[in-house]
N, C-alpha and C. Protein backbone atom coordinates (compact mmCIF):
# COMPACT_ATOMS: atom_id res chain seq x y z
N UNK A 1 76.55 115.51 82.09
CA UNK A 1 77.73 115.17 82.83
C UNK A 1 77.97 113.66 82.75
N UNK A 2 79.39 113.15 82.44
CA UNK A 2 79.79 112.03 82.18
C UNK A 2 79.57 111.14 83.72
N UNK A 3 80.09 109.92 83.24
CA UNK A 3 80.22 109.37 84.91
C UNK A 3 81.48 109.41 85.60
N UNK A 4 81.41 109.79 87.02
CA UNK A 4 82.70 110.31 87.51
C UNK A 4 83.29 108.81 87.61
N UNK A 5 84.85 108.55 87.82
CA UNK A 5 85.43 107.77 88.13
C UNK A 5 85.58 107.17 89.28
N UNK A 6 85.87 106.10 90.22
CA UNK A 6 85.97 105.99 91.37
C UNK A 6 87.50 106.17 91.76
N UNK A 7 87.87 106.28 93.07
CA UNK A 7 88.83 106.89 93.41
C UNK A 7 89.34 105.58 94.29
N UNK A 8 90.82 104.43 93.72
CA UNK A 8 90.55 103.72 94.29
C UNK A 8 91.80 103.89 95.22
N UNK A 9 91.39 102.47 96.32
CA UNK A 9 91.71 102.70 97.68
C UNK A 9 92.84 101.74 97.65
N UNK A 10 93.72 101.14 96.94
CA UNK A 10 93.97 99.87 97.21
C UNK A 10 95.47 99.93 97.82
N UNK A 11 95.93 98.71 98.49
CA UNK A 11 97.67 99.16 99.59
C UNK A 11 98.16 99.62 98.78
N UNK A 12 98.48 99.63 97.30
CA UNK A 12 99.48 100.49 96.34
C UNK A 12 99.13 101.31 95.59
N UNK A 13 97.89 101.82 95.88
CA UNK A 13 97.64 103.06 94.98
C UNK A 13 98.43 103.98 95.44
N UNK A 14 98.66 105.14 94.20
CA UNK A 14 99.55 106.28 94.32
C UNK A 14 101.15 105.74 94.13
N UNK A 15 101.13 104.75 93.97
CA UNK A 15 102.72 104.32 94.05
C UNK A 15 103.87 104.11 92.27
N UNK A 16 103.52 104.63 91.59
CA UNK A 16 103.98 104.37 90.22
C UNK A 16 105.17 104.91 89.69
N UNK A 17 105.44 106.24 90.52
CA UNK A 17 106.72 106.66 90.15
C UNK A 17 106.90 106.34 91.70
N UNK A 18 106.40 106.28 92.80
CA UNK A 18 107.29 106.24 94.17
C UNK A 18 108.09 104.86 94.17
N UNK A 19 107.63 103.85 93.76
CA UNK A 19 108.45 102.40 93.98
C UNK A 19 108.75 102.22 92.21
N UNK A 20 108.51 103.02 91.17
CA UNK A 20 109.67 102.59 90.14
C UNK A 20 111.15 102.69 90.49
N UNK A 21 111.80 102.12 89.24
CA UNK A 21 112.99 101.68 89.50
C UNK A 21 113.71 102.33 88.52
N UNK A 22 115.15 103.09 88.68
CA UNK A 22 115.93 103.52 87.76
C UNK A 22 116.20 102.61 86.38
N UNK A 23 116.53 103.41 85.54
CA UNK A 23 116.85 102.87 84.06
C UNK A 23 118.01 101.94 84.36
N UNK A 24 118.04 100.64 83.78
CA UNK A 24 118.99 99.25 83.99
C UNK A 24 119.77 99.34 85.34
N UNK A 25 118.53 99.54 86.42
CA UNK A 25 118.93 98.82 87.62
C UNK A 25 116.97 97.92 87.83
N UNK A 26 116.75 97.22 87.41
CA UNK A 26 115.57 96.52 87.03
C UNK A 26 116.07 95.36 87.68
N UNK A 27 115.02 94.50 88.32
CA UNK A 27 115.51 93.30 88.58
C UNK A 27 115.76 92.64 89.85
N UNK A 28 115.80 91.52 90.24
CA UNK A 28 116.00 91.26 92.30
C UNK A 28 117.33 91.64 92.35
N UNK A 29 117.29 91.94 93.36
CA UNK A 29 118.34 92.87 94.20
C UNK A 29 119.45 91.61 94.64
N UNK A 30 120.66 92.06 94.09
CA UNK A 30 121.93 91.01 94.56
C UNK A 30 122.33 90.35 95.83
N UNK A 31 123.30 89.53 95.94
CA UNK A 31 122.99 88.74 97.62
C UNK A 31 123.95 89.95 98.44
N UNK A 32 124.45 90.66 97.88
CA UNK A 32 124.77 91.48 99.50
C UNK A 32 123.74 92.06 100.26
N UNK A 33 122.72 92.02 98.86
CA UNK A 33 121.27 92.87 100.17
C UNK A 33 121.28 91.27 100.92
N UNK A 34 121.13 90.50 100.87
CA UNK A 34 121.11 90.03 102.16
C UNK A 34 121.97 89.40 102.59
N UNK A 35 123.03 89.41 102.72
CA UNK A 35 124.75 89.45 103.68
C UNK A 35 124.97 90.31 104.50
N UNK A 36 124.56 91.25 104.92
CA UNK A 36 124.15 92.25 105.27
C UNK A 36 123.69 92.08 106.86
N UNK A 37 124.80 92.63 107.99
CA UNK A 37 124.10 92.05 109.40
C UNK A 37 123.47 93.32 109.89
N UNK A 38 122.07 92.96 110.71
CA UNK A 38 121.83 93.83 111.21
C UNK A 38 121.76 93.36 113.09
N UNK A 39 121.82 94.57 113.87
CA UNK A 39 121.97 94.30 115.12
C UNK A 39 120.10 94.95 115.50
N UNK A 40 119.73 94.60 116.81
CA UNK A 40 119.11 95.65 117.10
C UNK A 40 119.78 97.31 117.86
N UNK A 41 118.55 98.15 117.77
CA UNK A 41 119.38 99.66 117.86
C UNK A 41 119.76 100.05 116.64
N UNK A 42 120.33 99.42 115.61
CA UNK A 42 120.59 100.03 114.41
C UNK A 42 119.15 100.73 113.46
N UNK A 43 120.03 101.90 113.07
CA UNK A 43 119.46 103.09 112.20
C UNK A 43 118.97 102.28 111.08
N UNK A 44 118.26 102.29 110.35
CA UNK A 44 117.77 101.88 108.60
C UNK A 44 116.98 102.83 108.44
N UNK A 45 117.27 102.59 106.99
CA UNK A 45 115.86 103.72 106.03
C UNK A 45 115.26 102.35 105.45
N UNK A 46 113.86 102.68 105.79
CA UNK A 46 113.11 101.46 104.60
C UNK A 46 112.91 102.13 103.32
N UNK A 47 113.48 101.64 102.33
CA UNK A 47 112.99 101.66 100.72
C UNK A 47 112.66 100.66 100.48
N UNK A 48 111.86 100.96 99.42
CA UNK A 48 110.67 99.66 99.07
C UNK A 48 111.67 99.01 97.52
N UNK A 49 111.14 97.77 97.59
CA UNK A 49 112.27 97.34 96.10
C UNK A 49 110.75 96.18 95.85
N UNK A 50 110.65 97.22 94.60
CA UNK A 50 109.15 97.11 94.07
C UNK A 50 108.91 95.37 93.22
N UNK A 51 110.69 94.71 93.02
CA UNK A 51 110.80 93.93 92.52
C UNK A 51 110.59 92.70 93.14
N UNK A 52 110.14 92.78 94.67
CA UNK A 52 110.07 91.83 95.89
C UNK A 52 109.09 92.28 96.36
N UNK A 53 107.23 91.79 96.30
CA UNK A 53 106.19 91.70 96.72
C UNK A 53 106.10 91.03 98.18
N UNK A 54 106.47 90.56 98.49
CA UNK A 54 106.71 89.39 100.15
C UNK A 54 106.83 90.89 100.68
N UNK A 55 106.65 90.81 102.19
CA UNK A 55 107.21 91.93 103.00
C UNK A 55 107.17 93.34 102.85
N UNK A 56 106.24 94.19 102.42
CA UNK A 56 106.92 95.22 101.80
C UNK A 56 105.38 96.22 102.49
N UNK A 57 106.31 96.99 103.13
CA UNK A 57 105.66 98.20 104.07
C UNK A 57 104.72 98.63 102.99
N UNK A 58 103.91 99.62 103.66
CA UNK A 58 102.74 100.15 103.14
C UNK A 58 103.68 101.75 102.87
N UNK A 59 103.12 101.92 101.57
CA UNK A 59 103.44 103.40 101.13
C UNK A 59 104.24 104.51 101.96
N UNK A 60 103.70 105.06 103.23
CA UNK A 60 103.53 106.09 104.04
C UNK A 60 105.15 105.55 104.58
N UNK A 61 105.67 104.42 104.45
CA UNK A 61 106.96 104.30 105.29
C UNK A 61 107.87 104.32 104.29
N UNK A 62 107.87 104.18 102.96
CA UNK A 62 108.76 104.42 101.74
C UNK A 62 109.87 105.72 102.03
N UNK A 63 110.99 105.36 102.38
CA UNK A 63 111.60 106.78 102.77
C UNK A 63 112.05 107.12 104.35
N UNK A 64 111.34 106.40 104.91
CA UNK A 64 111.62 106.79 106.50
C UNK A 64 112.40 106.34 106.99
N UNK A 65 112.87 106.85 108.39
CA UNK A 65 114.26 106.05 108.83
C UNK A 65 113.58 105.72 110.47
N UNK A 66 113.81 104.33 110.78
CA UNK A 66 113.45 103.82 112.06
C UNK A 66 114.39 103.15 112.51
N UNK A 67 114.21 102.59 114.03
CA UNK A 67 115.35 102.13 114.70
C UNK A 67 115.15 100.39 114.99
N UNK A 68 115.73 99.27 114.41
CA UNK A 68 115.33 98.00 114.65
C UNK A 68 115.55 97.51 115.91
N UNK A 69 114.37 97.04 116.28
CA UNK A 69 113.84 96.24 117.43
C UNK A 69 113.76 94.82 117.57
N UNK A 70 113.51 94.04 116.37
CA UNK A 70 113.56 92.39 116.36
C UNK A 70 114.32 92.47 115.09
N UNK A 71 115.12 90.93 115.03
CA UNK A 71 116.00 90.78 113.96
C UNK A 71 115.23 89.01 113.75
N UNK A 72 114.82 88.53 112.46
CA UNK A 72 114.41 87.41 112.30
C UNK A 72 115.15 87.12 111.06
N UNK A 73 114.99 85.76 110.50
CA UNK A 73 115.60 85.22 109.92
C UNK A 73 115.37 85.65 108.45
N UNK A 74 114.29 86.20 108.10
CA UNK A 74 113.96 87.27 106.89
C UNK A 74 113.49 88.43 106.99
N UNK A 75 113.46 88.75 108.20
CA UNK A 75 112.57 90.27 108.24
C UNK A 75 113.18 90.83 109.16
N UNK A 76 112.76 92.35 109.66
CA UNK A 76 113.29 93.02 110.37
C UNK A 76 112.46 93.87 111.16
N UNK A 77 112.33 93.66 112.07
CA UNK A 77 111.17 94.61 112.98
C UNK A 77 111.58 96.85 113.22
N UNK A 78 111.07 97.24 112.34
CA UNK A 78 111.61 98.64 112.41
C UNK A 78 110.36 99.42 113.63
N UNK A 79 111.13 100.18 114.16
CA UNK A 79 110.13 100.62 115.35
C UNK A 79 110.31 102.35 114.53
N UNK A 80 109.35 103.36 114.14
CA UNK A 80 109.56 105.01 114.05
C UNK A 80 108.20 105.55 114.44
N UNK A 81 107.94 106.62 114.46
CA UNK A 81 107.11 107.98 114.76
C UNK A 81 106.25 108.10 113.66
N UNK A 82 105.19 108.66 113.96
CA UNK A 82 104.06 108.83 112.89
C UNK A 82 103.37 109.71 113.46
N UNK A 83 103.28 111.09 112.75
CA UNK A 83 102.08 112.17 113.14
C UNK A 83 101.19 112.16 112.89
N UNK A 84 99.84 111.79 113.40
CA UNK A 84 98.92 112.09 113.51
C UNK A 84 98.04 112.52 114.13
N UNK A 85 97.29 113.21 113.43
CA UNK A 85 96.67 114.38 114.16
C UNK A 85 97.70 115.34 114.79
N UNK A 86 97.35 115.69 116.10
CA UNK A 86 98.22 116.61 116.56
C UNK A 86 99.33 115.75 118.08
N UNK A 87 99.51 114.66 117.59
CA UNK A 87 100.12 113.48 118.30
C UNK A 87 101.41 112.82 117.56
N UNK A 88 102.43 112.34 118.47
CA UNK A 88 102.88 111.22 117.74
C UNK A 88 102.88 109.78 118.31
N UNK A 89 103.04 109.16 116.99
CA UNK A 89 102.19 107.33 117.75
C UNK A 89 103.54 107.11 117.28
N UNK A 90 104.23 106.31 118.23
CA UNK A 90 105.31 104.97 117.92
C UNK A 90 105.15 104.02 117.20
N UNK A 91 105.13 103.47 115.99
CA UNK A 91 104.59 102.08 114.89
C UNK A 91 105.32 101.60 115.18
N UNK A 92 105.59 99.96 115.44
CA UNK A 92 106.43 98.98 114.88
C UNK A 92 105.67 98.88 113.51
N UNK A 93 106.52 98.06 112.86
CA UNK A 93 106.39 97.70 111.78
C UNK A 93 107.25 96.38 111.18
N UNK A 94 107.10 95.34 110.66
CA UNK A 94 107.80 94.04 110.37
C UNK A 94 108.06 94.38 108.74
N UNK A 95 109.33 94.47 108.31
CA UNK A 95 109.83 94.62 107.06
C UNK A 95 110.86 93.29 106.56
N UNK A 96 110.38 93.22 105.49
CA UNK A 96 111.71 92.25 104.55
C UNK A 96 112.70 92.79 104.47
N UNK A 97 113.87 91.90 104.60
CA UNK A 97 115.48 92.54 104.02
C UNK A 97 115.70 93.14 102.83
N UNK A 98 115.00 92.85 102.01
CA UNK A 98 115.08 93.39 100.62
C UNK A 98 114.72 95.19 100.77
N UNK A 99 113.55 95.05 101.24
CA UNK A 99 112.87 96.85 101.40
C UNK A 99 113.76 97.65 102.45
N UNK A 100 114.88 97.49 103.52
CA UNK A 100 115.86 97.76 104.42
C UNK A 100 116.98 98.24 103.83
């Protein structure tokens, strides 16, 4: 028997087709992503924009939709739900404008 591989752990494993990017849309994201006002109370989905490393949620929130709670001068405080176990926990979470 060969040697098994290790199974690694790292914030972006598993992510290769989840944060690729469509065919010739490659590239930082234009200034309306950030012209763009947000209030608190407002709805967002975080998507991740794989092309902007700064700020950028951990995997498990790629896709989700939360309700903003703090508004800062580059980021955005998203507050949503997370099941675990047989519970749900409230996360904040601090996101870049770009991944919003």
């Amino acid at each position: 028997m060969g040697k098994l591989h290790t199974i690694s752990k790292g914030y972006r494993h598993g992510t290769r087709d989840k944060y690729a990017k469509k065919y010739r849309s490659k590239g930082l994201p234009g200034v309306s992503r950030y012209l763009t006002t947000f209030k608190r109370g407002d709805y967002v989905d975080i998507v991740v924009d794989s092309s902007v490393q700064k700020g950028m949620p951990y995997s498990f929130y790629h896709g989700r939709t939360g309700v903003v709670f703090n508004v800062n001068r580059n980021a955005l405080g998203v507050e949503m739900t997370k099941i675990v176990g047989n519970r749900q926990l409230r996360k904040r979470i601090h996101v870049r404008i770009e991944h919003v």
